[in-house]
PDB file of N, CA and C in Angstrom:
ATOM      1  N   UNK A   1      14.630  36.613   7.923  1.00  0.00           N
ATOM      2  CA  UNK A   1      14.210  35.419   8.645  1.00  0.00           C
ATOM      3  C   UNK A   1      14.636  34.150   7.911  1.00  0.00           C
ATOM      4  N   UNK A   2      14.413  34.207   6.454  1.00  0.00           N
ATOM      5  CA  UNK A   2      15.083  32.916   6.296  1.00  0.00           C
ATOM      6  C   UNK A   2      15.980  32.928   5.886  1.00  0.00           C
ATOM      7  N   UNK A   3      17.209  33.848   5.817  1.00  0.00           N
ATOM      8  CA  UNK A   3      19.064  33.394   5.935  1.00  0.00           C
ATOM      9  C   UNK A   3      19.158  32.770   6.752  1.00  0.00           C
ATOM     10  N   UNK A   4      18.375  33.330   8.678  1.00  0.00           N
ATOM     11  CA  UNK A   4      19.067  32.629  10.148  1.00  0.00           C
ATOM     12  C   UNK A   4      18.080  31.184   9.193  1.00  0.00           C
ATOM     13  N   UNK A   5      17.099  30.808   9.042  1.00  0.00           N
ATOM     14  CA  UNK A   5      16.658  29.584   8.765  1.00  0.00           C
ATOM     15  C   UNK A   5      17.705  28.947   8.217  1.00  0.00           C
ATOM     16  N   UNK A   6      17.994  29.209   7.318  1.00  0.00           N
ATOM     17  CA  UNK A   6      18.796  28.343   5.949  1.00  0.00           C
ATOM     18  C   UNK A   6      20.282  28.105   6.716  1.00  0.00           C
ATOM     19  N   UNK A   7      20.736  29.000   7.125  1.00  0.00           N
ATOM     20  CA  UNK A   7      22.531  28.875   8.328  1.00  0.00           C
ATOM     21  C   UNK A   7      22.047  28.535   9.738  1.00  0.00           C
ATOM     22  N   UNK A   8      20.757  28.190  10.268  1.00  0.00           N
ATOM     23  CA  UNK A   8      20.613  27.460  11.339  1.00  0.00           C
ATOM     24  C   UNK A   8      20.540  25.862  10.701  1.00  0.00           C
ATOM     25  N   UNK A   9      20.038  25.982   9.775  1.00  0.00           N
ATOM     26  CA  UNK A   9      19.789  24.437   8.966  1.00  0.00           C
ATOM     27  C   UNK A   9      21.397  23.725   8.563  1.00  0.00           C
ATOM     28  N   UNK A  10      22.232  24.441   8.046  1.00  0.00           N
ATOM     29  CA  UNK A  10      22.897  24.097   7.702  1.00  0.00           C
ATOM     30  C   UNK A  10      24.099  23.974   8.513  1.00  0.00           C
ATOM     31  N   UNK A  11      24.245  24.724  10.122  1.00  0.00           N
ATOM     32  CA  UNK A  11      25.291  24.694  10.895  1.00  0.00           C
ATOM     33  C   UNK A  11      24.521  23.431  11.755  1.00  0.00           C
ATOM     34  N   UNK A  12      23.254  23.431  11.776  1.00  0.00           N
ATOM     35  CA  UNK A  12      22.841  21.882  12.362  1.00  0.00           C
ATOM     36  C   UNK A  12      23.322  20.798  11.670  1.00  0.00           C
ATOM     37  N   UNK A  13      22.898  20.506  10.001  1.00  0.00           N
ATOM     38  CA  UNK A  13      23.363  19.630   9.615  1.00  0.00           C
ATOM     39  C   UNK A  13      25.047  19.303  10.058  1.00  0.00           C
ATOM     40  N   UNK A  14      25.882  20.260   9.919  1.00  0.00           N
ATOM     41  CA  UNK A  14      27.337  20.318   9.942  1.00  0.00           C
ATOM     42  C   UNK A  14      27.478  19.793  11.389  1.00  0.00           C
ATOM     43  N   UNK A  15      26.932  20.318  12.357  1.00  0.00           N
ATOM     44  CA  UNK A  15      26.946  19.700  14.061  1.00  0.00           C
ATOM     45  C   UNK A  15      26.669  18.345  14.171  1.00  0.00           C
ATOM     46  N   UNK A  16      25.366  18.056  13.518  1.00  0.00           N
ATOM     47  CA  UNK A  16      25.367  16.658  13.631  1.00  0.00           C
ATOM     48  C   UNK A  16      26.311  15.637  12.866  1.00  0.00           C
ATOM     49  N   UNK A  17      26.641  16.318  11.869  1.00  0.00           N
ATOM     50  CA  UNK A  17      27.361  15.069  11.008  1.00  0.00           C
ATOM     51  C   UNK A  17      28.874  14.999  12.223  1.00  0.00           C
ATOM     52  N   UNK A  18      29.164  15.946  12.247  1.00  0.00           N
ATOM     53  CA  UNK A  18      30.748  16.315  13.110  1.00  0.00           C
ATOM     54  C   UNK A  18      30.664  15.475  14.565  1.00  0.00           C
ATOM     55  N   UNK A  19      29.419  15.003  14.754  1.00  0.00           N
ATOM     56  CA  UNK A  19      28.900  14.557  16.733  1.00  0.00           C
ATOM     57  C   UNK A  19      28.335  12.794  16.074  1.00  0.00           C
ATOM     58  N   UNK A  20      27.920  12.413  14.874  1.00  0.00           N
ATOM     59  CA  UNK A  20      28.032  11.545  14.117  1.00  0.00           C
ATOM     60  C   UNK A  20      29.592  10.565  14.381  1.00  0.00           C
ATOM     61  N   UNK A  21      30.329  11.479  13.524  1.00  0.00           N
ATOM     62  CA  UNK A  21      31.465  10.778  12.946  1.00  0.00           C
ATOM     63  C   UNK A  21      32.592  10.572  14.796  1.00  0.00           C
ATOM     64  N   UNK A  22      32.248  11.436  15.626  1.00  0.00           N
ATOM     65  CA  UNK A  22      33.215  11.328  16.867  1.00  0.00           C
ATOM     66  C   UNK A  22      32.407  10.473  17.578  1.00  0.00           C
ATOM     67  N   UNK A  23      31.616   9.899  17.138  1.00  0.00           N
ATOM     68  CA  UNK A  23      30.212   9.038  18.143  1.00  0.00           C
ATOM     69  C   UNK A  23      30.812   7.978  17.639  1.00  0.00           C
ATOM     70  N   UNK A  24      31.175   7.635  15.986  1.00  0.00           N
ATOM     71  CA  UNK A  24      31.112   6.188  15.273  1.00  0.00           C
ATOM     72  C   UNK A  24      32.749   6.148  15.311  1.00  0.00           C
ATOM     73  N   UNK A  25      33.634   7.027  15.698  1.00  0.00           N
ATOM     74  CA  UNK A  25      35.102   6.600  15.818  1.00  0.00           C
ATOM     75  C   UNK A  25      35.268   6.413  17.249  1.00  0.00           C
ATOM     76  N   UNK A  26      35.288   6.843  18.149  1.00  0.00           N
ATOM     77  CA  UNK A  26      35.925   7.457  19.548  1.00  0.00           C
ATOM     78  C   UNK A  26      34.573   6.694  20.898  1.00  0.00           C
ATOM     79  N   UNK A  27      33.762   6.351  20.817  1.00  0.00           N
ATOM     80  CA  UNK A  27      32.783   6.024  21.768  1.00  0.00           C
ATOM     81  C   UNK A  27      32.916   4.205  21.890  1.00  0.00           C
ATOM     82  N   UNK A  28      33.714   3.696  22.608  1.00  0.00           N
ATOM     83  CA  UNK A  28      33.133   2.418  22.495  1.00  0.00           C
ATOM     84  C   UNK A  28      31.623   1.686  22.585  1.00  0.00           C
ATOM     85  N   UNK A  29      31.403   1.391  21.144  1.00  0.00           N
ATOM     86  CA  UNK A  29      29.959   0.716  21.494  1.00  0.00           C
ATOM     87  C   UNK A  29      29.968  -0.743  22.180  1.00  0.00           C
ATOM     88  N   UNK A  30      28.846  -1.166  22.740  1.00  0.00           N
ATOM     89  CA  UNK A  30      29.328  -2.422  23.423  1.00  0.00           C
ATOM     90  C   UNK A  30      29.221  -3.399  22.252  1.00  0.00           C
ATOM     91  N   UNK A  31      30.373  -4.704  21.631  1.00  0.00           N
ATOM     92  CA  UNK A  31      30.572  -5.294  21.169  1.00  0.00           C
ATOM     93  C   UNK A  31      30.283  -5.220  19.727  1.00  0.00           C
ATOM     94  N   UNK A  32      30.527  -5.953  18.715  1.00  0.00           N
ATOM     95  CA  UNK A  32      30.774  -5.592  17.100  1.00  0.00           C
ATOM     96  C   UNK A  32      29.251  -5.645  16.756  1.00  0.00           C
ATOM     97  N   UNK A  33      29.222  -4.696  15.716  1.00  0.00           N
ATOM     98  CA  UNK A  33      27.661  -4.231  15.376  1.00  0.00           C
ATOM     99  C   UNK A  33      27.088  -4.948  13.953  1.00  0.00           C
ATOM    100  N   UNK A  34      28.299  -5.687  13.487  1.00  0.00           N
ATOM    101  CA  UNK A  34      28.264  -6.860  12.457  1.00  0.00           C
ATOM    102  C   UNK A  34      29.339  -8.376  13.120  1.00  0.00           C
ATOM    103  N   UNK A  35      28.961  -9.455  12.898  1.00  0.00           N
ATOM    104  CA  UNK A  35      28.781 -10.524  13.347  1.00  0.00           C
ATOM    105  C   UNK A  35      28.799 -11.374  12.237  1.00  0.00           C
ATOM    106  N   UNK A  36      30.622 -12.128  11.825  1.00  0.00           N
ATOM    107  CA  UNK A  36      30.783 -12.798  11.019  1.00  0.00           C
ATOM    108  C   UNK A  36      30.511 -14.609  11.632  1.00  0.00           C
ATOM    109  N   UNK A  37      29.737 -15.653  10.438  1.00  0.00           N
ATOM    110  CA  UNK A  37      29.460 -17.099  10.376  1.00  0.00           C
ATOM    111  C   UNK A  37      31.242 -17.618  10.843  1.00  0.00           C
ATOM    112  N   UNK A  38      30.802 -18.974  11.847  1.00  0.00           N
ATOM    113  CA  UNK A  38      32.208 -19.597  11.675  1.00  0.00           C
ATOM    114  C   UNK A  38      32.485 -20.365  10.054  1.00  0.00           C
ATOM    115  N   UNK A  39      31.397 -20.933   9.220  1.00  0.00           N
ATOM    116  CA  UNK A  39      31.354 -21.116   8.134  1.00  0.00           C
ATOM    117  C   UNK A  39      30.888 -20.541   7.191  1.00  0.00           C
ATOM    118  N   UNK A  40      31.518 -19.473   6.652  1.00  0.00           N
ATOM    119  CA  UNK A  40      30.505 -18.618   5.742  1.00  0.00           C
ATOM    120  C   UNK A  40      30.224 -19.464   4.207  1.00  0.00           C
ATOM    121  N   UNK A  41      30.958 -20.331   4.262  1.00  0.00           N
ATOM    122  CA  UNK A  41      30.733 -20.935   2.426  1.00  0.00           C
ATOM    123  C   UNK A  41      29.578 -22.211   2.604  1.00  0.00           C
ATOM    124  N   UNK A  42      29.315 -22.572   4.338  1.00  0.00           N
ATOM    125  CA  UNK A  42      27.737 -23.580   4.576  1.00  0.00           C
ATOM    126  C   UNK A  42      26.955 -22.743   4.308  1.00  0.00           C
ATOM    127  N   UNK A  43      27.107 -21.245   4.927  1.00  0.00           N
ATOM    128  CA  UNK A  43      25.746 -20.832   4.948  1.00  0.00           C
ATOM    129  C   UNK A  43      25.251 -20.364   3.939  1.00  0.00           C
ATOM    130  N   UNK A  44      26.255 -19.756   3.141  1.00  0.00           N
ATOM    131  CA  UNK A  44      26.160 -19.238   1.742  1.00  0.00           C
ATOM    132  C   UNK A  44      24.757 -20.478   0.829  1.00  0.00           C
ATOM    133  N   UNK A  45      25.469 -21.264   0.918  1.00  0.00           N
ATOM    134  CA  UNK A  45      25.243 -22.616   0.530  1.00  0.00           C
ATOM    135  C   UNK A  45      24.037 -23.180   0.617  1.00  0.00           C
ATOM    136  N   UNK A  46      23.932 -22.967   1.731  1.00  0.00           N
ATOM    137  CA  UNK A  46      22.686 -23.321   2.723  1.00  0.00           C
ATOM    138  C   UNK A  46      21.167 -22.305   2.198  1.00  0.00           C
ATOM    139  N   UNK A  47      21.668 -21.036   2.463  1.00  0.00           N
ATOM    140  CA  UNK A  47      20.836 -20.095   1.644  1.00  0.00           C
ATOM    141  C   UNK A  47      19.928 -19.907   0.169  1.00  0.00           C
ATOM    142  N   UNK A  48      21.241 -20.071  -0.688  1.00  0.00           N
ATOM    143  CA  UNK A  48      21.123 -20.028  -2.042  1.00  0.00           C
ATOM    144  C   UNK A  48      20.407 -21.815  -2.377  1.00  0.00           C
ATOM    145  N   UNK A  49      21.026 -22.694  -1.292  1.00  0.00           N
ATOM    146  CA  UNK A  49      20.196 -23.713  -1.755  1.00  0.00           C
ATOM    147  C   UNK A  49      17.877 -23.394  -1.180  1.00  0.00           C
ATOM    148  N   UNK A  50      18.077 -23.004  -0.576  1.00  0.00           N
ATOM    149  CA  UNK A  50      16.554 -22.479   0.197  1.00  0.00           C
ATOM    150  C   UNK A  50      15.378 -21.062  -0.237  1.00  0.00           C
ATOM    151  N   UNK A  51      16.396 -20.504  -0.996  1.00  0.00           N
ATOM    152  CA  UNK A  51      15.885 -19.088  -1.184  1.00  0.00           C
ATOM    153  C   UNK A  51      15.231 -19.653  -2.857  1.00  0.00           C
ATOM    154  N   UNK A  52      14.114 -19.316  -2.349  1.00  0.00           N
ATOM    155  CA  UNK A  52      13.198 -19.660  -3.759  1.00  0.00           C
ATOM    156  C   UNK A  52      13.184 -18.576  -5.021  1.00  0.00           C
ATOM    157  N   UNK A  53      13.497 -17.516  -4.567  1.00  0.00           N
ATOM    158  CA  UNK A  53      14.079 -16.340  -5.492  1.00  0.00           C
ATOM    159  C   UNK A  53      14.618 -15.177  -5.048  1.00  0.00           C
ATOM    160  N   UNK A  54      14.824 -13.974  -5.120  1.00  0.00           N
ATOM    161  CA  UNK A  54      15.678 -13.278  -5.351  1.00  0.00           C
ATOM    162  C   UNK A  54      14.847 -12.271  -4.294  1.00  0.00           C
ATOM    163  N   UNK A  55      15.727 -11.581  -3.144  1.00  0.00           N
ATOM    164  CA  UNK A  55      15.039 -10.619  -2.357  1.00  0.00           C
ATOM    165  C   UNK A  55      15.736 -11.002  -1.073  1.00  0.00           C
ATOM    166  N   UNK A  56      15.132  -9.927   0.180  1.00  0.00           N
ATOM    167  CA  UNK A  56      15.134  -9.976   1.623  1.00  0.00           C
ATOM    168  C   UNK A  56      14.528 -10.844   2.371  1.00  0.00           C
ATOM    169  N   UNK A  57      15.152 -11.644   3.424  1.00  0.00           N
ATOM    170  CA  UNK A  57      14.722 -12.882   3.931  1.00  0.00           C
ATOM    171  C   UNK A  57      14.987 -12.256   5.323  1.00  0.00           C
ATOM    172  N   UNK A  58      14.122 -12.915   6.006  1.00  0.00           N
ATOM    173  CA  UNK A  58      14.436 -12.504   7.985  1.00  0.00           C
ATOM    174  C   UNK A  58      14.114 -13.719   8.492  1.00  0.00           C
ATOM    175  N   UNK A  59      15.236 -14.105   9.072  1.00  0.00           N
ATOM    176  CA  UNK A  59      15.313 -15.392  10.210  1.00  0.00           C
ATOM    177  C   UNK A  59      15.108 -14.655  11.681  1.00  0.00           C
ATOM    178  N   UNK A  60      14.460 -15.628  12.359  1.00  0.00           N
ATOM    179  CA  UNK A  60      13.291 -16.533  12.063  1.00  0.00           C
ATOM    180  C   UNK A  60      11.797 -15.460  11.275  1.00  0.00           C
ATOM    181  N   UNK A  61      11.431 -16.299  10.588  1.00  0.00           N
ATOM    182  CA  UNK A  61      10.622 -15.443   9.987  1.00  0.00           C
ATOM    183  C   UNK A  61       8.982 -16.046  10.388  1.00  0.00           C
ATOM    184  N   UNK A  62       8.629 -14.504  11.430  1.00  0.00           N
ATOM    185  CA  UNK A  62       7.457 -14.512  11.916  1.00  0.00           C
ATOM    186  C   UNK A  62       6.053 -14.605  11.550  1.00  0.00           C
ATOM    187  N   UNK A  63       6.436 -14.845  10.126  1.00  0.00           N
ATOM    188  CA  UNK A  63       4.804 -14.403   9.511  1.00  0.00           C
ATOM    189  C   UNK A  63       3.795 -15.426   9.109  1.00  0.00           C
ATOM    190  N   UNK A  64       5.203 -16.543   9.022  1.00  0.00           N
ATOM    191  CA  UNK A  64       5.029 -18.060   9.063  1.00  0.00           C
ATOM    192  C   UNK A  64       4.644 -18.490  10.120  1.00  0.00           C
ATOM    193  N   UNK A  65       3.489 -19.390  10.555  1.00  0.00           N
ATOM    194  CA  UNK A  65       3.004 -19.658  12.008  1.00  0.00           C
ATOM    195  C   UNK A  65       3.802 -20.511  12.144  1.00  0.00           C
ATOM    196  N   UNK A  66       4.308 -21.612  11.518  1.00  0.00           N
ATOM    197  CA  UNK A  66       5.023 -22.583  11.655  1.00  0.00           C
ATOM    198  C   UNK A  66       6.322 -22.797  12.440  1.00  0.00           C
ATOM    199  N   UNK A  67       7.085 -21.699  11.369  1.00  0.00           N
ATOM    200  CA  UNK A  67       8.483 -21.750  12.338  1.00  0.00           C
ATOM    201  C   UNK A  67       8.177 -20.786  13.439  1.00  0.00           C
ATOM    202  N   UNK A  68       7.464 -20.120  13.673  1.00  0.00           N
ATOM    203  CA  UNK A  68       7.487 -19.802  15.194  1.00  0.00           C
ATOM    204  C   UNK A  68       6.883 -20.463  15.528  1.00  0.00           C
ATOM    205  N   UNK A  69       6.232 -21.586  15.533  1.00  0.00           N
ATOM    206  CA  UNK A  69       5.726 -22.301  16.621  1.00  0.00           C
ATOM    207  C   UNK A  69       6.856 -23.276  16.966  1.00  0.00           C
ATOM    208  N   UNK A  70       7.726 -23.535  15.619  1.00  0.00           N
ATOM    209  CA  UNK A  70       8.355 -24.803  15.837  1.00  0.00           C
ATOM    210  C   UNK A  70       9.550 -24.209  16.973  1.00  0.00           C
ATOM    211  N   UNK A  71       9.908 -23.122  16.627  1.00  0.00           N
ATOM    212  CA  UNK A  71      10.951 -22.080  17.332  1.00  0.00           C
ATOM    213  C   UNK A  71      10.909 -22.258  19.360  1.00  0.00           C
ATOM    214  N   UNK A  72       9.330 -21.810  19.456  1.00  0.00           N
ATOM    215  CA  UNK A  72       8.660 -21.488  20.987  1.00  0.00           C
ATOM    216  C   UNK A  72       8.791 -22.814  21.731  1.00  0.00           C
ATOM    217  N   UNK A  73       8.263 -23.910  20.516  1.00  0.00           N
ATOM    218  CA  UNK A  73       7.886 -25.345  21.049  1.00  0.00           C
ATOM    219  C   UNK A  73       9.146 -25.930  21.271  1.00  0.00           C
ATOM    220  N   UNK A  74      10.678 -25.511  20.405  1.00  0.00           N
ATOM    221  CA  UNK A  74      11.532 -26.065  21.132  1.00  0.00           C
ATOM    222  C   UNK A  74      12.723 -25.771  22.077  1.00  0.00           C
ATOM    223  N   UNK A  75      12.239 -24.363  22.477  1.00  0.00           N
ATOM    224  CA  UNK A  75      12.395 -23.168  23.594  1.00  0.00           C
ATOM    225  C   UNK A  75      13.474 -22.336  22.847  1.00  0.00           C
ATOM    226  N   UNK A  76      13.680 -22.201  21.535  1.00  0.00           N
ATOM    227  CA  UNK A  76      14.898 -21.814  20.619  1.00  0.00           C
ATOM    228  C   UNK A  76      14.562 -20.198  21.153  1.00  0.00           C
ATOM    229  N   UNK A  77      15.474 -19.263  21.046  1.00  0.00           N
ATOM    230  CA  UNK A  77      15.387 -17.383  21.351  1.00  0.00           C
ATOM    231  C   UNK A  77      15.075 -16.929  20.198  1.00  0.00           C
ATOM    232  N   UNK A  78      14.152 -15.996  19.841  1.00  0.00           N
ATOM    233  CA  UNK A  78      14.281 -15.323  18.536  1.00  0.00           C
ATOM    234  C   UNK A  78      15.328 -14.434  18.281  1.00  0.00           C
ATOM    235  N   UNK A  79      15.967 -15.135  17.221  1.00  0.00           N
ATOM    236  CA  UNK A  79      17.442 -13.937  17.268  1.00  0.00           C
ATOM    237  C   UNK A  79      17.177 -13.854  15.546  1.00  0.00           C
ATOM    238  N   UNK A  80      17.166 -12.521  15.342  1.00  0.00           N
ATOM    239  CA  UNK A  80      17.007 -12.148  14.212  1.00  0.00           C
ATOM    240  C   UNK A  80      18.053 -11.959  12.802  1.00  0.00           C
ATOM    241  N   UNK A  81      17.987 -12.470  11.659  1.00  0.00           N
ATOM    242  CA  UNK A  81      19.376 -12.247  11.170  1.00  0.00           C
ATOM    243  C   UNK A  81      18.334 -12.179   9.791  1.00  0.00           C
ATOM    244  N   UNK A  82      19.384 -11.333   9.311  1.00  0.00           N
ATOM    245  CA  UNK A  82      18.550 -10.220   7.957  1.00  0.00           C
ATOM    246  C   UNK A  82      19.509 -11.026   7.026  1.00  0.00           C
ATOM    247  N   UNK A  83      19.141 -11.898   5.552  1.00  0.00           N
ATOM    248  CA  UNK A  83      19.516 -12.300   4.961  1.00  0.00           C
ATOM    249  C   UNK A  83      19.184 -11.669   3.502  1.00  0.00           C
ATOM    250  N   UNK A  84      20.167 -10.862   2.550  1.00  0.00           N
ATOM    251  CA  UNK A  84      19.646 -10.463   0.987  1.00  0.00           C
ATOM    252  C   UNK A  84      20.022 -11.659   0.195  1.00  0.00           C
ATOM    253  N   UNK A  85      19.245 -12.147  -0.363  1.00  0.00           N
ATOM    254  CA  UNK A  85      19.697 -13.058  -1.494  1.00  0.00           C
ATOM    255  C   UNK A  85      19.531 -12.290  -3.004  1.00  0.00           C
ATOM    256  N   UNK A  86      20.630 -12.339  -3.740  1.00  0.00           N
ATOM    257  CA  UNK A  86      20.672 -11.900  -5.680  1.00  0.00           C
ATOM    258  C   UNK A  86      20.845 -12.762  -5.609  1.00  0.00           C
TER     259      UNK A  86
END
């Protein structure tokens, strides 16, 4: 019983990785799944001047009542953008 376990486990892993890699070459996804700045050396800039220390930042960041209020109040979309600052 547990050989079929261990070669059902492992011809799954092998299936999925193989249905993986023909999913992430060959399937058009709709539009680019990373999304380059028209200025990347403002924002850089912009960042490192704002980031009070070192870690993961999320725009707009919800936890703050503020900027979401300021966000809602001036009908802005929440569009999310994941920022690491070192």
């Amino acid at each position: 019983m547990s050989k079929q376990m261990i070669l059902g486990t492992v011809l799954g892993g092998i299936v999925l990785f193989v249905w993986g890699a023909i999913a992430w070459m060959f399937i058009p996804w709709p539009g680019q799944p990373l999304r380059a700045f028209k200025n990347e050396d403002a924002v850089t800039q912009a960042i490192v001047a704002n980031a009070t220390q070192s870690g993961n930042y999320l725009l707009p960041n919800t936890t703050v009542p503020t900027l979401l209020e300021r966000d809602q109040a001036l009908g802005n979309s929440s569009t999310l953008s994941f920022v690491d600052c070192e």
